[in-house]
Protein backbone atom coordinates (compact mmCIF):
# COMPACT_ATOMS: atom_id res chain seq x y z
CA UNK A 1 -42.55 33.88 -13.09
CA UNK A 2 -40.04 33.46 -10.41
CA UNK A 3 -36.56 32.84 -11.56
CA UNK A 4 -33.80 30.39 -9.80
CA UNK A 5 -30.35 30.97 -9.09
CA UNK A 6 -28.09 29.27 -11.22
CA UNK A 7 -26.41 26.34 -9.65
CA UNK A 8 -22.31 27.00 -9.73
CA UNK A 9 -19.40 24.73 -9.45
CA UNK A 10 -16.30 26.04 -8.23
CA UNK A 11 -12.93 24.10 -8.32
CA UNK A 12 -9.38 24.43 -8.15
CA UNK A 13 -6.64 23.08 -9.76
CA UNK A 14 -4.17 20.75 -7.38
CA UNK A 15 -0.64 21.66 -7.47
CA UNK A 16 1.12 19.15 -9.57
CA UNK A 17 4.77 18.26 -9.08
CA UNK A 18 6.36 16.97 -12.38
CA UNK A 19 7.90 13.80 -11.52
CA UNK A 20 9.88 10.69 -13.31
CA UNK A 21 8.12 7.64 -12.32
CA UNK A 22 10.33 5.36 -13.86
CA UNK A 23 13.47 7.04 -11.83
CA UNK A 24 11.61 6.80 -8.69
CA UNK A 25 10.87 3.24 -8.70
CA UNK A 26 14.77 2.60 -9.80
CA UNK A 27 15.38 4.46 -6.75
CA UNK A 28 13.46 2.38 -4.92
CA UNK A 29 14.84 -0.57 -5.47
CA UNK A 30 18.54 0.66 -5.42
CA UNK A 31 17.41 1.66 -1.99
CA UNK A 32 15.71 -1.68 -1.13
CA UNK A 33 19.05 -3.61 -2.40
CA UNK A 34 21.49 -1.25 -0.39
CA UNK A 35 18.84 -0.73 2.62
CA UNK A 36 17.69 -4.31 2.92
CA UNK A 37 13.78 -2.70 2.50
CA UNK A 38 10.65 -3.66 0.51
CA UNK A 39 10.49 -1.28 -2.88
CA UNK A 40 8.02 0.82 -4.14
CA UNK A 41 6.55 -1.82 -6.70
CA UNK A 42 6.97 -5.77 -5.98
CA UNK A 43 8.08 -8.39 -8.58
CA UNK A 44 5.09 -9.25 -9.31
CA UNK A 45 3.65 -5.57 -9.75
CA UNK A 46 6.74 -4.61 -12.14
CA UNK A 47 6.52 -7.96 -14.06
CA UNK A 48 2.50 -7.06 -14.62
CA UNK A 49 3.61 -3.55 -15.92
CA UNK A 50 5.98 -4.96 -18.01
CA UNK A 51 3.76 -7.69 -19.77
CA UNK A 52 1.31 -4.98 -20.61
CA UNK A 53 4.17 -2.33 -21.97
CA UNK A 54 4.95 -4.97 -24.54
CA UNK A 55 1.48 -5.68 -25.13
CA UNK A 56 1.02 -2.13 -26.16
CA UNK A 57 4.41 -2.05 -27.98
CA UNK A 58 3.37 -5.34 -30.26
CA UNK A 59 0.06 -3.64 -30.88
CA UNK A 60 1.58 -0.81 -32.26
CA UNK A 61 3.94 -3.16 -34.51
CA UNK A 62 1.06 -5.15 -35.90
């Protein structure tokens, strides 16, 4: 009986820089306001985000 080799997976783990995602898109949009630019997230992105944060907030008071 011949026997196979054994099949391996190798992998590594990506470098992950802590970051404040919240800050960052405040940052954004102080910089779109002073700048006269287009921020990170858009109106209707950020209103989205926010309708389904207090979705998951009145879910938990229920």
């Amino acid at each position: 009986m011949k026997s196979h080799p054994k099949n391996q997976i190798y992998f590594e783990n990506p470098k992950i820089e802590t970051s404040n995602a919240i800050l960052e898109e405040l940052e954004s949009f102080a910089d779109a306001i002073e700048n006269q630019t287009t921020p990170i997230v858009s109106l209707e992105n950020g209103t989205k985000a926010l309708e389904v944060a207090n979705m998951i907030i009145d879910s938990y008071s229920s």
